[in-house]
N, C-alpha and C. Protein backbone atom coordinates (compact mmCIF):
# COMPACT_ATOMS: atom_id res chain seq x y z
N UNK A 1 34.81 57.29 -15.25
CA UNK A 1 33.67 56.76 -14.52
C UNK A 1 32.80 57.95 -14.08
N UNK A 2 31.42 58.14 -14.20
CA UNK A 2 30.54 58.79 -13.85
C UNK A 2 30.65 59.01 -12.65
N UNK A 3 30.36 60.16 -12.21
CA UNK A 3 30.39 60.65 -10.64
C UNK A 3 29.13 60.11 -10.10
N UNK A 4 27.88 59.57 -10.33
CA UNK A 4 26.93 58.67 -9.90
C UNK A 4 27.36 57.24 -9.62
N UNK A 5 28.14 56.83 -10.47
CA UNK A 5 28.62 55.76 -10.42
C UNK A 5 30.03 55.50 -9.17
N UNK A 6 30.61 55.92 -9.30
CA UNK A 6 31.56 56.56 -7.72
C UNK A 6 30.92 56.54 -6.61
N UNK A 7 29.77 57.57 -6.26
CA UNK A 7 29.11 57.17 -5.83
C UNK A 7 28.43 56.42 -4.88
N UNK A 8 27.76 55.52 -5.94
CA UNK A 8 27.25 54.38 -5.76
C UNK A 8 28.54 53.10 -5.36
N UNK A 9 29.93 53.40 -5.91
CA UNK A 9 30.50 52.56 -5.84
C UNK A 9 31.07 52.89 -4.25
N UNK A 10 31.23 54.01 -3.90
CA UNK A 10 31.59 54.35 -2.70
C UNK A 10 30.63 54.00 -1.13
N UNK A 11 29.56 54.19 -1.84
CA UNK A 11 28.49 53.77 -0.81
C UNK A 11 28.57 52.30 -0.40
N UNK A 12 28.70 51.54 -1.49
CA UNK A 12 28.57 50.15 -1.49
C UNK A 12 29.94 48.93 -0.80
N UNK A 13 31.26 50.11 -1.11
CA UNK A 13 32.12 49.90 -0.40
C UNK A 13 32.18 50.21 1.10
N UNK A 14 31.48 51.40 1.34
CA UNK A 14 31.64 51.83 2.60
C UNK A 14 30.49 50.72 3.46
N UNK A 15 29.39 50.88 3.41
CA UNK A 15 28.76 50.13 3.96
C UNK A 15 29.26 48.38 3.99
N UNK A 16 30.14 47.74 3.35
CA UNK A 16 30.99 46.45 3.30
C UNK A 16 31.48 46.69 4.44
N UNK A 17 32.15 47.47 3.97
CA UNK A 17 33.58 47.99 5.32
C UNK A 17 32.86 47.41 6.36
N UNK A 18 31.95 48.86 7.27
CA UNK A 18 31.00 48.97 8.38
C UNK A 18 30.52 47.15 8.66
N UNK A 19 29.85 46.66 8.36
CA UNK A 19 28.94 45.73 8.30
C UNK A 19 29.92 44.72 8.53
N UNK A 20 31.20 44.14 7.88
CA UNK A 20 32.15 43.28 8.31
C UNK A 20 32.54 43.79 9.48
N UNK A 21 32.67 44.77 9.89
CA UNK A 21 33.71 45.49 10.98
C UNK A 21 32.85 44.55 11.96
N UNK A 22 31.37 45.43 12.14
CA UNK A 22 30.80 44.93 13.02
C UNK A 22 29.77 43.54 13.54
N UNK A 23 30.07 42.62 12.51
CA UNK A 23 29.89 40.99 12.38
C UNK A 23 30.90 40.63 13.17
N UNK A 24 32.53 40.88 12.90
CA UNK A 24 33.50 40.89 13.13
C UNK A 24 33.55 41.06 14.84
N UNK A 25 33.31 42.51 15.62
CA UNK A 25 32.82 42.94 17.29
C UNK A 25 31.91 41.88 17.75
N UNK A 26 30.69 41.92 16.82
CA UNK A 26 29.58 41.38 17.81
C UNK A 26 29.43 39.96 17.20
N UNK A 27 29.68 38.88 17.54
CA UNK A 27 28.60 37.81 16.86
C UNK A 27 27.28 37.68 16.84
N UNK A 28 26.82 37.22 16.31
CA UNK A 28 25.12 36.80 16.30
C UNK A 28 24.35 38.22 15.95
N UNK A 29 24.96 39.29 15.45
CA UNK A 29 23.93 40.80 15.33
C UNK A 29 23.49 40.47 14.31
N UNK A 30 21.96 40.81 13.69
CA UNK A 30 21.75 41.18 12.27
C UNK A 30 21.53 42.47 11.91
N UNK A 31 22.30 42.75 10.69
CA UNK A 31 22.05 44.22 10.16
C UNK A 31 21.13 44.42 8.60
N UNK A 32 20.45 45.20 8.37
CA UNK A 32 19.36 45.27 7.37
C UNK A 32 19.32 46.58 7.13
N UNK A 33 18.98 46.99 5.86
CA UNK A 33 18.51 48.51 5.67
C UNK A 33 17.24 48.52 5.49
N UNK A 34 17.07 49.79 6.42
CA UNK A 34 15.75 50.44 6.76
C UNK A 34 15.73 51.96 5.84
N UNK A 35 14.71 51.87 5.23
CA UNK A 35 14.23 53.94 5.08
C UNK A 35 14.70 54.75 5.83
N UNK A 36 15.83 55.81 4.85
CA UNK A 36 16.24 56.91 5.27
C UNK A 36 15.39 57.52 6.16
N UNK A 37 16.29 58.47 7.24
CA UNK A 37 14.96 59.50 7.97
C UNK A 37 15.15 60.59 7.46
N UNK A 38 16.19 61.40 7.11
CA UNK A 38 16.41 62.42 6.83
C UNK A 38 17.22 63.00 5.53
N UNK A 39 18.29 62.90 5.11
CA UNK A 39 19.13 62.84 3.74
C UNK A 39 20.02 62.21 4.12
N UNK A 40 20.25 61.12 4.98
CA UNK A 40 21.84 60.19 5.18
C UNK A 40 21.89 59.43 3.82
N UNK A 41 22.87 59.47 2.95
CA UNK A 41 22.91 58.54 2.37
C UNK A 41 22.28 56.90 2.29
N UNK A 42 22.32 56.35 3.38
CA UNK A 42 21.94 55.02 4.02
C UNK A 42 21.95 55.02 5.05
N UNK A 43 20.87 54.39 5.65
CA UNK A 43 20.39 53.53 7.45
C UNK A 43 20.13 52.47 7.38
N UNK A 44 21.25 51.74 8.51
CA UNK A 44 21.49 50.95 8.62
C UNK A 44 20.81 50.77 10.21
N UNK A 45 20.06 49.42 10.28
CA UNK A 45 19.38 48.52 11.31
C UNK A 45 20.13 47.13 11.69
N UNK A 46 20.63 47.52 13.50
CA UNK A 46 21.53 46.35 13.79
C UNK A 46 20.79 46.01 14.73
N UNK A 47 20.45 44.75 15.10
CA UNK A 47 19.68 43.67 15.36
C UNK A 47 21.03 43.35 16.65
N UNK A 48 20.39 43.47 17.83
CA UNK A 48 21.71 42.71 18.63
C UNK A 48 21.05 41.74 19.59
N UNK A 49 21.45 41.05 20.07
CA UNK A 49 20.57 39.98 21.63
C UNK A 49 20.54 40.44 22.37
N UNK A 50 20.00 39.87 23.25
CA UNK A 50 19.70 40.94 24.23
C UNK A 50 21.26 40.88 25.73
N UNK A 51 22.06 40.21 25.30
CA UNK A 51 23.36 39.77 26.05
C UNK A 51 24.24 41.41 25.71
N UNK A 52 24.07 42.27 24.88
CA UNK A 52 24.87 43.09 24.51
C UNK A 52 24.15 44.45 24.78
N UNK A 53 25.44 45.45 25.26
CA UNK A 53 24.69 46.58 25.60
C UNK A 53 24.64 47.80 24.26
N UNK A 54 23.40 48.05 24.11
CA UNK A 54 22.53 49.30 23.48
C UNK A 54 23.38 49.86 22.98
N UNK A 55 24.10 50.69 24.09
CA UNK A 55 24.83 52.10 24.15
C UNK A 55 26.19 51.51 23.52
N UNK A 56 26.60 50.50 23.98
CA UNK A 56 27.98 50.18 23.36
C UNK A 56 28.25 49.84 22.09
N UNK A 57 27.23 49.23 21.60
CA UNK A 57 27.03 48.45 20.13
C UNK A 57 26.65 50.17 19.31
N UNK A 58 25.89 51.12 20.02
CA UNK A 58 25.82 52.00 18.93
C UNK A 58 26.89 52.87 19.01
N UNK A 59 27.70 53.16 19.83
CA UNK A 59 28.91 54.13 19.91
C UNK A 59 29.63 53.48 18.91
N UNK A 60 29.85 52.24 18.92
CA UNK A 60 30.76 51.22 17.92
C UNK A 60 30.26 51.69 16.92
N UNK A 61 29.16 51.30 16.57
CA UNK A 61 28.34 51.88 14.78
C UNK A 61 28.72 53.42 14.37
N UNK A 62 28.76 54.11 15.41
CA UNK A 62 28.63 55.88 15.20
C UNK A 62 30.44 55.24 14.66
N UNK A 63 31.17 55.69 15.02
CA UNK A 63 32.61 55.40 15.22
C UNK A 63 33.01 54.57 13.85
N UNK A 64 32.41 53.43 13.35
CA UNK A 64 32.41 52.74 12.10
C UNK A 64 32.19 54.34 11.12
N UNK A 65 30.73 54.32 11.58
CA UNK A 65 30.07 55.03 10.15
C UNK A 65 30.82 56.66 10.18
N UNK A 66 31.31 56.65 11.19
CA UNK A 66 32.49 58.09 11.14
C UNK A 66 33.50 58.16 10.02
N UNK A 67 34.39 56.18 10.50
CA UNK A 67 35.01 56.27 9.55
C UNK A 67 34.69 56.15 8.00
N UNK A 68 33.86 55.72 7.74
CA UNK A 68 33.29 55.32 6.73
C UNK A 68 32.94 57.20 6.03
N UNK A 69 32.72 57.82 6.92
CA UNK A 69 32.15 58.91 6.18
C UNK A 69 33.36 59.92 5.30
N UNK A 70 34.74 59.17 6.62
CA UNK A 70 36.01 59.94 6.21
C UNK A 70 36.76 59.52 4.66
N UNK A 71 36.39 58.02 4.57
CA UNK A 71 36.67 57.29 4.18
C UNK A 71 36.71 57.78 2.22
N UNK A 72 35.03 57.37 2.79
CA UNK A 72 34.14 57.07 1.31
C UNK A 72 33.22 58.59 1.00
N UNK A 73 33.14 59.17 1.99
CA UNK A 73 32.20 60.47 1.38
C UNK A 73 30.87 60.34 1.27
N UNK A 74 30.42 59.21 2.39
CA UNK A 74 28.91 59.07 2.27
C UNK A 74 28.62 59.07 3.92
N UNK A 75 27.49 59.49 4.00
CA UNK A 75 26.52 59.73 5.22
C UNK A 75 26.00 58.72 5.87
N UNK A 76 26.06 57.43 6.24
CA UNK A 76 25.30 56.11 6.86
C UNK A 76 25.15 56.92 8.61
N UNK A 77 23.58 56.12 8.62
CA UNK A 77 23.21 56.45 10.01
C UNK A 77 22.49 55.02 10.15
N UNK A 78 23.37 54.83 11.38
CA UNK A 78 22.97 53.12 12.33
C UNK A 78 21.67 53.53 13.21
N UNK A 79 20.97 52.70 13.47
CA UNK A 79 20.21 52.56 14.63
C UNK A 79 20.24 51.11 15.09
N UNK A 80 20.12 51.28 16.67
CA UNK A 80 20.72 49.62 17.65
C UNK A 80 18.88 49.55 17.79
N UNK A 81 18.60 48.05 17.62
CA UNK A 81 18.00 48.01 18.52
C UNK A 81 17.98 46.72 18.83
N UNK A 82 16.93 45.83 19.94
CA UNK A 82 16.88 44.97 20.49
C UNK A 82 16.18 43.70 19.54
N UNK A 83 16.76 42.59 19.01
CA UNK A 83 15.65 41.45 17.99
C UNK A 83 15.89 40.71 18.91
N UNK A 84 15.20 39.57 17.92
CA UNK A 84 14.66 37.83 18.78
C UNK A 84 15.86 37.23 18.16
């Protein structure tokens, strides 16, 4: 298998992982990808209500995408913010 393809297959696993984990913590969040800011592999946008705190929901994400980085070998960067 192509090392692009790895990869890609790693990214796609890792971000599964993350994204169930945290459906799984929070109910009702939505998550979406947004445009890289810098060279992270992927950014990820979590959508929470406004019943849940900021700081807690993103320590959770940092902590996911930690493992995920140990994991799979890819870079994901979360950002929390507040939806309808």
């Amino acid at each position: 298998m192509a090392q692009a393809e790895l990869s890609d297959k790693n990214l796609a696993e890792a971000i599964t992982k993350i994204v169930d984990e945290l459906h799984h913590c929070y109910r009702g969040i939505k998550i979406k990808s947004i445009p890289s800011y810098e060279d992270e592999d992927f950014t990820l946008e979590v959508r929470i209500p406004g019943n849940f705190s900021e700081d807690e929901v993103l320590n959770r994400c940092h902590m996911e995408c930690i493992r995920a980085e140990d994991e799979f070998d890819v870079f994901i960067l979360p950002k929390v913010v507040y939806g309808r």
